[in-house]
PDB file of N, CA and C in Angstrom:
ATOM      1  N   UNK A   1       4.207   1.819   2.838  1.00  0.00           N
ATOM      2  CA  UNK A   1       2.983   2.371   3.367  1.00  0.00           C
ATOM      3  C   UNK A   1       2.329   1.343   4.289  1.00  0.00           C
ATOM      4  N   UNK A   2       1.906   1.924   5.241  1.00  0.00           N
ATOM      5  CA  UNK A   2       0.782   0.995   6.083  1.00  0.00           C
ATOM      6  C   UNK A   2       0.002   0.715   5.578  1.00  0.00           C
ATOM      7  N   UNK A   3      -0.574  -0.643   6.030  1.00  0.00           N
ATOM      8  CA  UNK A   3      -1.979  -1.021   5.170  1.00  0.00           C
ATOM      9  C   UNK A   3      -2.944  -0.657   6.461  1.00  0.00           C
ATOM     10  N   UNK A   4      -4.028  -0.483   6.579  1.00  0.00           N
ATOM     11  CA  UNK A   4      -5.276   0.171   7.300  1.00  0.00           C
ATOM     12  C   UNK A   4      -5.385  -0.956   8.295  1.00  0.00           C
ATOM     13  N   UNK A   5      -5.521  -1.920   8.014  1.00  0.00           N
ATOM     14  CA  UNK A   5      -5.701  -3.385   9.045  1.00  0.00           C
ATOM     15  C   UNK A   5      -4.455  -3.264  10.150  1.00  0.00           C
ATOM     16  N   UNK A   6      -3.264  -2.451  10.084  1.00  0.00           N
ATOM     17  CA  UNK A   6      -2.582  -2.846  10.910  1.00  0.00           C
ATOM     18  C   UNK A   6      -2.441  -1.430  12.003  1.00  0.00           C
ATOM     19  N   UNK A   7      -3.315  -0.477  11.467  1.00  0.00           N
ATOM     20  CA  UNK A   7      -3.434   0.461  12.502  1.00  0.00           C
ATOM     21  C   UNK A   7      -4.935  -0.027  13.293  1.00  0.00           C
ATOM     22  N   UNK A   8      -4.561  -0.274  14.670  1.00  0.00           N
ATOM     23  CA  UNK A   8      -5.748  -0.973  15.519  1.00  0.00           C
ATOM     24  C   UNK A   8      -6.198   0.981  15.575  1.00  0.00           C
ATOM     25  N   UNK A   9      -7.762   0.568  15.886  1.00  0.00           N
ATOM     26  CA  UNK A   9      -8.729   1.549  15.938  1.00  0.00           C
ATOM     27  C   UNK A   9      -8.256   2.323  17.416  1.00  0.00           C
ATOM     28  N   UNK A  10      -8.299   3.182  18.110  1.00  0.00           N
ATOM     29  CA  UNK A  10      -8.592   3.630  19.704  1.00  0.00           C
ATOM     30  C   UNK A  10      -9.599   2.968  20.082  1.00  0.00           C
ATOM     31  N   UNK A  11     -10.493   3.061  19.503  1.00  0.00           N
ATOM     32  CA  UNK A  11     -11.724   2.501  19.992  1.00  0.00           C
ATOM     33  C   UNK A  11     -12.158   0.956  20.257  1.00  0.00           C
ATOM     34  N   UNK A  12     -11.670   0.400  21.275  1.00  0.00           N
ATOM     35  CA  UNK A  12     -12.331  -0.900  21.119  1.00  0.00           C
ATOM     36  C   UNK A  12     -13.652  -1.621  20.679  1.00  0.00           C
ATOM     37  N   UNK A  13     -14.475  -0.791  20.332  1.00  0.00           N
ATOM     38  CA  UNK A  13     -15.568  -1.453  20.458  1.00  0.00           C
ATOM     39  C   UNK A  13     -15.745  -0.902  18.737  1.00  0.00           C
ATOM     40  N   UNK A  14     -14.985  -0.836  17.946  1.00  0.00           N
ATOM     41  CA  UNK A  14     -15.273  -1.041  16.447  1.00  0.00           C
ATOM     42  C   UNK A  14     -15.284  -2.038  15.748  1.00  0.00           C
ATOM     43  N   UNK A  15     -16.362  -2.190  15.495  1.00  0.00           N
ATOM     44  CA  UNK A  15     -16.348  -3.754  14.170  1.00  0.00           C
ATOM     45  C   UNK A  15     -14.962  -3.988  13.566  1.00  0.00           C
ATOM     46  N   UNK A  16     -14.297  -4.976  13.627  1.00  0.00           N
ATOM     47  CA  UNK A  16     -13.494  -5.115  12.583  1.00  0.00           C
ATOM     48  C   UNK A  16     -13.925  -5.300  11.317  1.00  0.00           C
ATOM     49  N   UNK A  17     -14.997  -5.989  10.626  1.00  0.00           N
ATOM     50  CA  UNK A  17     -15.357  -5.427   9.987  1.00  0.00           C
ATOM     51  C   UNK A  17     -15.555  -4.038   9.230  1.00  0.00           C
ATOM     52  N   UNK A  18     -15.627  -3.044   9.570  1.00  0.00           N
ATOM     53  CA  UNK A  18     -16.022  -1.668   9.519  1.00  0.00           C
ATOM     54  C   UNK A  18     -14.573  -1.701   8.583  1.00  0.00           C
ATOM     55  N   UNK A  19     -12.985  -1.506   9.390  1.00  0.00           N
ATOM     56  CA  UNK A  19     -11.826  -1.088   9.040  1.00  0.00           C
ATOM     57  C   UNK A  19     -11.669  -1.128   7.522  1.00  0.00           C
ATOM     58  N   UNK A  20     -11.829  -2.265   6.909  1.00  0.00           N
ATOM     59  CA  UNK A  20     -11.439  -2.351   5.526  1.00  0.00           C
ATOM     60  C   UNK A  20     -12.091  -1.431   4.860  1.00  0.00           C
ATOM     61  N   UNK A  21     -13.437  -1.048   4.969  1.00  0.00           N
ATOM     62  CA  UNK A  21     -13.674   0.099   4.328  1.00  0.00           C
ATOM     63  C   UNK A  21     -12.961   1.293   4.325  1.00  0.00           C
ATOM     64  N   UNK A  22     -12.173   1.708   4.745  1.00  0.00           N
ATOM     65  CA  UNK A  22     -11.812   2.644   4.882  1.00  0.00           C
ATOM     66  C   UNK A  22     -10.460   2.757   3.308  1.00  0.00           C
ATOM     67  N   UNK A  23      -9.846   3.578   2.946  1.00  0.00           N
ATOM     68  CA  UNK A  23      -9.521   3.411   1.878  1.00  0.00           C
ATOM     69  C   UNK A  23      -7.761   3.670   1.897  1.00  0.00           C
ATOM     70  N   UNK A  24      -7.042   3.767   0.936  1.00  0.00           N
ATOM     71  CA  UNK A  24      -5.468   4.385   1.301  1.00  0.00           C
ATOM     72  C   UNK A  24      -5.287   5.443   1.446  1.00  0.00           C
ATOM     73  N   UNK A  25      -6.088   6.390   1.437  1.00  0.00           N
ATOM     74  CA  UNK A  25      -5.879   7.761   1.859  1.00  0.00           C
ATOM     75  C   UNK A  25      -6.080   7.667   3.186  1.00  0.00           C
ATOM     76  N   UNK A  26      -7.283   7.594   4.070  1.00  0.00           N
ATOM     77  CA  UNK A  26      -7.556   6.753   5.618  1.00  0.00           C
ATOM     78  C   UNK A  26      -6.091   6.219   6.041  1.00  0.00           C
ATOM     79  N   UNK A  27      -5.827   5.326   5.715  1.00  0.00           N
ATOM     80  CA  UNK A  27      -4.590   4.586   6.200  1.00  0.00           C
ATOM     81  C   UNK A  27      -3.692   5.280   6.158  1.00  0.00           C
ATOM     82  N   UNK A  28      -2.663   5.885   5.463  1.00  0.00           N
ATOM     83  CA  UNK A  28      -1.795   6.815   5.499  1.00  0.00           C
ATOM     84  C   UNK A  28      -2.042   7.986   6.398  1.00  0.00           C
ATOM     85  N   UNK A  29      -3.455   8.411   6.490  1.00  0.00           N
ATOM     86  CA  UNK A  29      -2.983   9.462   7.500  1.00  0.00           C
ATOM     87  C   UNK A  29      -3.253   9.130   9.225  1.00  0.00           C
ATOM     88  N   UNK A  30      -3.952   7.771   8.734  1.00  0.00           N
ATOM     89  CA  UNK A  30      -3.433   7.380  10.552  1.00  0.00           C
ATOM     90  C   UNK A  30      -2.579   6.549  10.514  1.00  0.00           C
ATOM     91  N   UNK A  31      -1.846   6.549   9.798  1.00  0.00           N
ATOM     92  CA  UNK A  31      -0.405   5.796   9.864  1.00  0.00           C
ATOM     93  C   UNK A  31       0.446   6.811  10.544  1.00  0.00           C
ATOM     94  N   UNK A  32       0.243   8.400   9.982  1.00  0.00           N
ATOM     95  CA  UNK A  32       1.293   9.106  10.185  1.00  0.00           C
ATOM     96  C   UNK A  32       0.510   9.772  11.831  1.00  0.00           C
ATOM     97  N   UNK A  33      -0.642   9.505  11.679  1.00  0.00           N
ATOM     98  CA  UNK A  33      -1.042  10.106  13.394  1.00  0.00           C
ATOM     99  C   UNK A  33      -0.551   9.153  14.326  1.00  0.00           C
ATOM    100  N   UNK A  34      -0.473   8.153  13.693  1.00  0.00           N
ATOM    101  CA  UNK A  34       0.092   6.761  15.055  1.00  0.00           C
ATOM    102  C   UNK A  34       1.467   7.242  15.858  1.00  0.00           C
ATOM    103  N   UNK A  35       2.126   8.105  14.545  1.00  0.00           N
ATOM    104  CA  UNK A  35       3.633   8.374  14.741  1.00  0.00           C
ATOM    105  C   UNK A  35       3.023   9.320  15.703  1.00  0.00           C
ATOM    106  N   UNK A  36       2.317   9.898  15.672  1.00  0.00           N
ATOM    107  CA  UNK A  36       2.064  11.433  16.780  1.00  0.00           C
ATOM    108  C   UNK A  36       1.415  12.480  15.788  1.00  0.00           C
ATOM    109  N   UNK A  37       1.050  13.602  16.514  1.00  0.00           N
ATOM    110  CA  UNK A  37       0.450  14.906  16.378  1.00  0.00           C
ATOM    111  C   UNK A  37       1.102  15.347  14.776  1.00  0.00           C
ATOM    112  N   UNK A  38      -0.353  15.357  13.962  1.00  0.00           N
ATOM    113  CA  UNK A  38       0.163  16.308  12.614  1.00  0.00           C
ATOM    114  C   UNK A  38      -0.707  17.252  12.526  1.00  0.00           C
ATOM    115  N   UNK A  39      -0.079  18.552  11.591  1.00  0.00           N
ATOM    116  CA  UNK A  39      -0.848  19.357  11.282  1.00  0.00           C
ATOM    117  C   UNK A  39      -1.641  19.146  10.452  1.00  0.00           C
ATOM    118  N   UNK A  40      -2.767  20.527   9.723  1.00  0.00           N
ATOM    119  CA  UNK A  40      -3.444  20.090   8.602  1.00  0.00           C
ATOM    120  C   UNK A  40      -2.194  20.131   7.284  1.00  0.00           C
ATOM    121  N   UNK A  41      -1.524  21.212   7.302  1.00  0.00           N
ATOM    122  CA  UNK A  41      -0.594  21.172   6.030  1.00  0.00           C
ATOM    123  C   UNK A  41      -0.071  19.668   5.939  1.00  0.00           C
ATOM    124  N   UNK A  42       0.190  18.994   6.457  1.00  0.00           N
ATOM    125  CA  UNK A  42       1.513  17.724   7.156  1.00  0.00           C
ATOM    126  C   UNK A  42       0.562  16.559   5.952  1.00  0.00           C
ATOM    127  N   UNK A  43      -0.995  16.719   6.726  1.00  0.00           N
ATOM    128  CA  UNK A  43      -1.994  16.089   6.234  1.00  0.00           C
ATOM    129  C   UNK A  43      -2.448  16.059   4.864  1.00  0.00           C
ATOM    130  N   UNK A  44      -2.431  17.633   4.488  1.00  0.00           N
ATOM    131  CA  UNK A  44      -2.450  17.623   3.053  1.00  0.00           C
ATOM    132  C   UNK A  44      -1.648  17.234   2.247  1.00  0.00           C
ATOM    133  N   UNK A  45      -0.411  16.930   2.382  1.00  0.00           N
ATOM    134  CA  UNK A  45       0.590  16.147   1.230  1.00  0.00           C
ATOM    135  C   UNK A  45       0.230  14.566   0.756  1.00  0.00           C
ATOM    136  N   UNK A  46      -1.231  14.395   1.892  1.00  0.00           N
ATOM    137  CA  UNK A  46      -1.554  12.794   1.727  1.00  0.00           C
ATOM    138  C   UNK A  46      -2.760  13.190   0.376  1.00  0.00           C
ATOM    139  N   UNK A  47      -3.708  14.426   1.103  1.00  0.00           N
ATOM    140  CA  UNK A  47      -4.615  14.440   0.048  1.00  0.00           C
ATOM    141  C   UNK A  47      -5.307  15.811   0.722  1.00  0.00           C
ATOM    142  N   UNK A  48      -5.930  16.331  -0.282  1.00  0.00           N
ATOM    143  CA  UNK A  48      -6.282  17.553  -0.190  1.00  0.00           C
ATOM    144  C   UNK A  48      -7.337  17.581   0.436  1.00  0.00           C
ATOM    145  N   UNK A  49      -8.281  16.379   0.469  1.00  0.00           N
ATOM    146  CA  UNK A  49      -9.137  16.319   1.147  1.00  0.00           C
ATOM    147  C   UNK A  49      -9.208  15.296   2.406  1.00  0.00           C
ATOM    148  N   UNK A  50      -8.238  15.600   2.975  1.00  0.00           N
ATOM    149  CA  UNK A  50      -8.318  14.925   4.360  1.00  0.00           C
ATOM    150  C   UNK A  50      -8.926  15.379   5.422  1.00  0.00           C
ATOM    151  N   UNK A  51      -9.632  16.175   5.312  1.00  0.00           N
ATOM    152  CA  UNK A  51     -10.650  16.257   6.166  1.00  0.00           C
ATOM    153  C   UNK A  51     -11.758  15.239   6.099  1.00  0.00           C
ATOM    154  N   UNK A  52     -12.465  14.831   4.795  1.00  0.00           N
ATOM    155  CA  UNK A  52     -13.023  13.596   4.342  1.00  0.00           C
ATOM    156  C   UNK A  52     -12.393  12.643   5.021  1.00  0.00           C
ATOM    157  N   UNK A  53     -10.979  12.289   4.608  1.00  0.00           N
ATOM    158  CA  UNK A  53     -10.599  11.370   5.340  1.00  0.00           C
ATOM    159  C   UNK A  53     -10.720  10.843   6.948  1.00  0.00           C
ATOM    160  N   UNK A  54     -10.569  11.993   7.131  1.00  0.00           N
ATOM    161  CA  UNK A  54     -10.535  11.879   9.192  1.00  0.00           C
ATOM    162  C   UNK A  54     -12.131  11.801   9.179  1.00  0.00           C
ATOM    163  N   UNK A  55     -12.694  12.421   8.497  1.00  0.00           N
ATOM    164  CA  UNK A  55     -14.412  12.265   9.155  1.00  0.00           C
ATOM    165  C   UNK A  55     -14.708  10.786   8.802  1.00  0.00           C
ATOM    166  N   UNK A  56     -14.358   9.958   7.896  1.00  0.00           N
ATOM    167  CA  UNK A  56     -14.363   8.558   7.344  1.00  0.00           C
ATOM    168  C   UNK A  56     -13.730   7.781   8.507  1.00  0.00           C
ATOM    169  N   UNK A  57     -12.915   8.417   8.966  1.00  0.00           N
ATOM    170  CA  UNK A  57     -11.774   6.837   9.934  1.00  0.00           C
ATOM    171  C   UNK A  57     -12.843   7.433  11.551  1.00  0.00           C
ATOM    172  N   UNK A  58     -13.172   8.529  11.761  1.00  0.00           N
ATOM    173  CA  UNK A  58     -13.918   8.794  13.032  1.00  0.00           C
ATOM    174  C   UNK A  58     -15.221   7.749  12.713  1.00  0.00           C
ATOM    175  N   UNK A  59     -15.886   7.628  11.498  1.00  0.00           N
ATOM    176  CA  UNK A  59     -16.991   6.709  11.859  1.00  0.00           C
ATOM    177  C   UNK A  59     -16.443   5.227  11.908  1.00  0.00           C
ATOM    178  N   UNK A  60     -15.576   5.578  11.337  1.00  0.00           N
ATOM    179  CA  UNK A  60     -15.425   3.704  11.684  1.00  0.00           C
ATOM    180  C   UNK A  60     -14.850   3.507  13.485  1.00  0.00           C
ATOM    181  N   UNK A  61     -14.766   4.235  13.731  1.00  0.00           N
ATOM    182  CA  UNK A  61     -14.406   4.604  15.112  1.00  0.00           C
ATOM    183  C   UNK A  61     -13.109   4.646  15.903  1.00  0.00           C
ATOM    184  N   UNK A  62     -12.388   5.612  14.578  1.00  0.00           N
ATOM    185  CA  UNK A  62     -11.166   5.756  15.787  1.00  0.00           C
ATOM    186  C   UNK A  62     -11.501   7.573  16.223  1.00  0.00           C
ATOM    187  N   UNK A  63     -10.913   7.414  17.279  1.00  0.00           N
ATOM    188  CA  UNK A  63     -10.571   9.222  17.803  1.00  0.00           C
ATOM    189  C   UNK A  63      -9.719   9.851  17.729  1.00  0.00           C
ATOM    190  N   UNK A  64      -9.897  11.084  17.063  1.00  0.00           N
ATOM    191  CA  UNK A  64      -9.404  12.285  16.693  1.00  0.00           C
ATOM    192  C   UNK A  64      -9.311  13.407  17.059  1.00  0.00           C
ATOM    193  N   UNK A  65      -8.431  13.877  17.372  1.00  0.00           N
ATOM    194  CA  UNK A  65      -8.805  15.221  18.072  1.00  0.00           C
ATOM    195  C   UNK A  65      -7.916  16.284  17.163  1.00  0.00           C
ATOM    196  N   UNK A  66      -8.863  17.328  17.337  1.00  0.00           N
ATOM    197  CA  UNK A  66      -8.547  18.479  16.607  1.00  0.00           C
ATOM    198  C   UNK A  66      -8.531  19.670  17.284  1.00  0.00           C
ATOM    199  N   UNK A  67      -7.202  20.739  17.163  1.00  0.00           N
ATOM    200  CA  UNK A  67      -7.332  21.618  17.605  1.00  0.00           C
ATOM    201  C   UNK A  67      -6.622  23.025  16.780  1.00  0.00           C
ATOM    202  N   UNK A  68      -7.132  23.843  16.452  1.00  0.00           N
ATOM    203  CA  UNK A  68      -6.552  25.003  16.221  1.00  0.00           C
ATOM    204  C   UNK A  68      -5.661  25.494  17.486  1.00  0.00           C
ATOM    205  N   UNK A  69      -4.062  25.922  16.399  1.00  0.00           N
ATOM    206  CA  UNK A  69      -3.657  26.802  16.839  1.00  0.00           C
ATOM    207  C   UNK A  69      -3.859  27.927  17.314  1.00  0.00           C
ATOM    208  N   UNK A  70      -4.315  28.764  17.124  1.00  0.00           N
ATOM    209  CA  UNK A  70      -5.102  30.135  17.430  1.00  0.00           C
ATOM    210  C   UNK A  70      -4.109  31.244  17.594  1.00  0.00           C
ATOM    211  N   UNK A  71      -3.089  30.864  16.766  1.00  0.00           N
ATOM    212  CA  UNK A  71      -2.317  31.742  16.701  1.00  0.00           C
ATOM    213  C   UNK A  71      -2.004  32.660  15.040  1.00  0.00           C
ATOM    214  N   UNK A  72      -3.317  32.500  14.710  1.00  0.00           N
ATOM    215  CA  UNK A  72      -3.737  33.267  13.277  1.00  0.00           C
ATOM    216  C   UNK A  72      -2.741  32.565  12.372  1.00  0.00           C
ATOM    217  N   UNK A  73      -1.844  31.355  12.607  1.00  0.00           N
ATOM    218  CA  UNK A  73      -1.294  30.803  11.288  1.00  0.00           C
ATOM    219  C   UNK A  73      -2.268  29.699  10.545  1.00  0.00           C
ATOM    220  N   UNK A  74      -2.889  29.734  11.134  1.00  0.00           N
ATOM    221  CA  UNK A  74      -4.309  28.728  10.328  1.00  0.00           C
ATOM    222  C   UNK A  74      -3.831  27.530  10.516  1.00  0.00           C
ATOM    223  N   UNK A  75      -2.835  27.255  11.080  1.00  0.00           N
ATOM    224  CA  UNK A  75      -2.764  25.769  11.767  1.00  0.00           C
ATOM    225  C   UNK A  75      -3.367  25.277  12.557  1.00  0.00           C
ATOM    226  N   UNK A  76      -4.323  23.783  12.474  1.00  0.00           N
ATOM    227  CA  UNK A  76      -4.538  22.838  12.870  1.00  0.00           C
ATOM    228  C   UNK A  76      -3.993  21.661  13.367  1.00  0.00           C
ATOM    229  N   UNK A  77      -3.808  21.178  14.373  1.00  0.00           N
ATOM    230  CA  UNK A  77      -3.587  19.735  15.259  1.00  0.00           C
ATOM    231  C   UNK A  77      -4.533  19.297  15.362  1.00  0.00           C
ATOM    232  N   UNK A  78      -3.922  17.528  14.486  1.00  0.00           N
ATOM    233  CA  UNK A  78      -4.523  16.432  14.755  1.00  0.00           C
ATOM    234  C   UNK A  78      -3.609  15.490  15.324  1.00  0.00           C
ATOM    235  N   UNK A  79      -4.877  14.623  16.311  1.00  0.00           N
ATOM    236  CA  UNK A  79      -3.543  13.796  16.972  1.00  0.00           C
ATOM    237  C   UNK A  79      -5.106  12.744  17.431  1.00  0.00           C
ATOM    238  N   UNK A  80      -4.184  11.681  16.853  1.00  0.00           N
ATOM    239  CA  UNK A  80      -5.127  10.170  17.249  1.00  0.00           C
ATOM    240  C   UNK A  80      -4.980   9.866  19.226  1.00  0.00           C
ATOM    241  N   UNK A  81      -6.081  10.071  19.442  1.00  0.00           N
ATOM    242  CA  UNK A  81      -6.560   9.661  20.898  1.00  0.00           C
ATOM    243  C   UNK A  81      -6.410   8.179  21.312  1.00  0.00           C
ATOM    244  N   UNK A  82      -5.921   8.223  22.219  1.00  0.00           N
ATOM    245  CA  UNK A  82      -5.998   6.425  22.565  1.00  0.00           C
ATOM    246  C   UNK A  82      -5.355   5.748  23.212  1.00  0.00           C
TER     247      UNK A  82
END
């Protein structure tokens, strides 16, 4: 598993400080966004509540982008900006 310190933020201008807060659920799923674009299902095998998660790693300031499919399968894309 990645540890959180070694995924750099998008955002330059985040405290390093800030990062360690973030927890192993955080880290794992921008470990697996680093790799590229996941869905929400992809996301949920990390934790059911990864939506928490992504709203947690956006304040520490990385970017996220989210988009529905809109093709009524209730899929979501996330994919780390940067």
């Amino acid at each position: 598993m990645t540890h959180l310190w070694s995924v750099q933020p998008a955002d330059p201008r985040v405290c390093p400080i800030d990062a360690p807060r973030l927890g192993k659920q955080s880290a794992a799923i921008l470990a697996m966004l680093r790799e590229g674009p996941r869905t929400n299902v992809e996301l949920a095998r990390v934790t059911h509540r990864f939506g928490a998660r992504i709203h947690d790693a956006r304040r520490a300031g990385f970017r996220i982008e989210t988009k529905a499919r809109g093709d009524g399968s209730g899929l979501v894309d996330y994919r780390l900006v940067g």
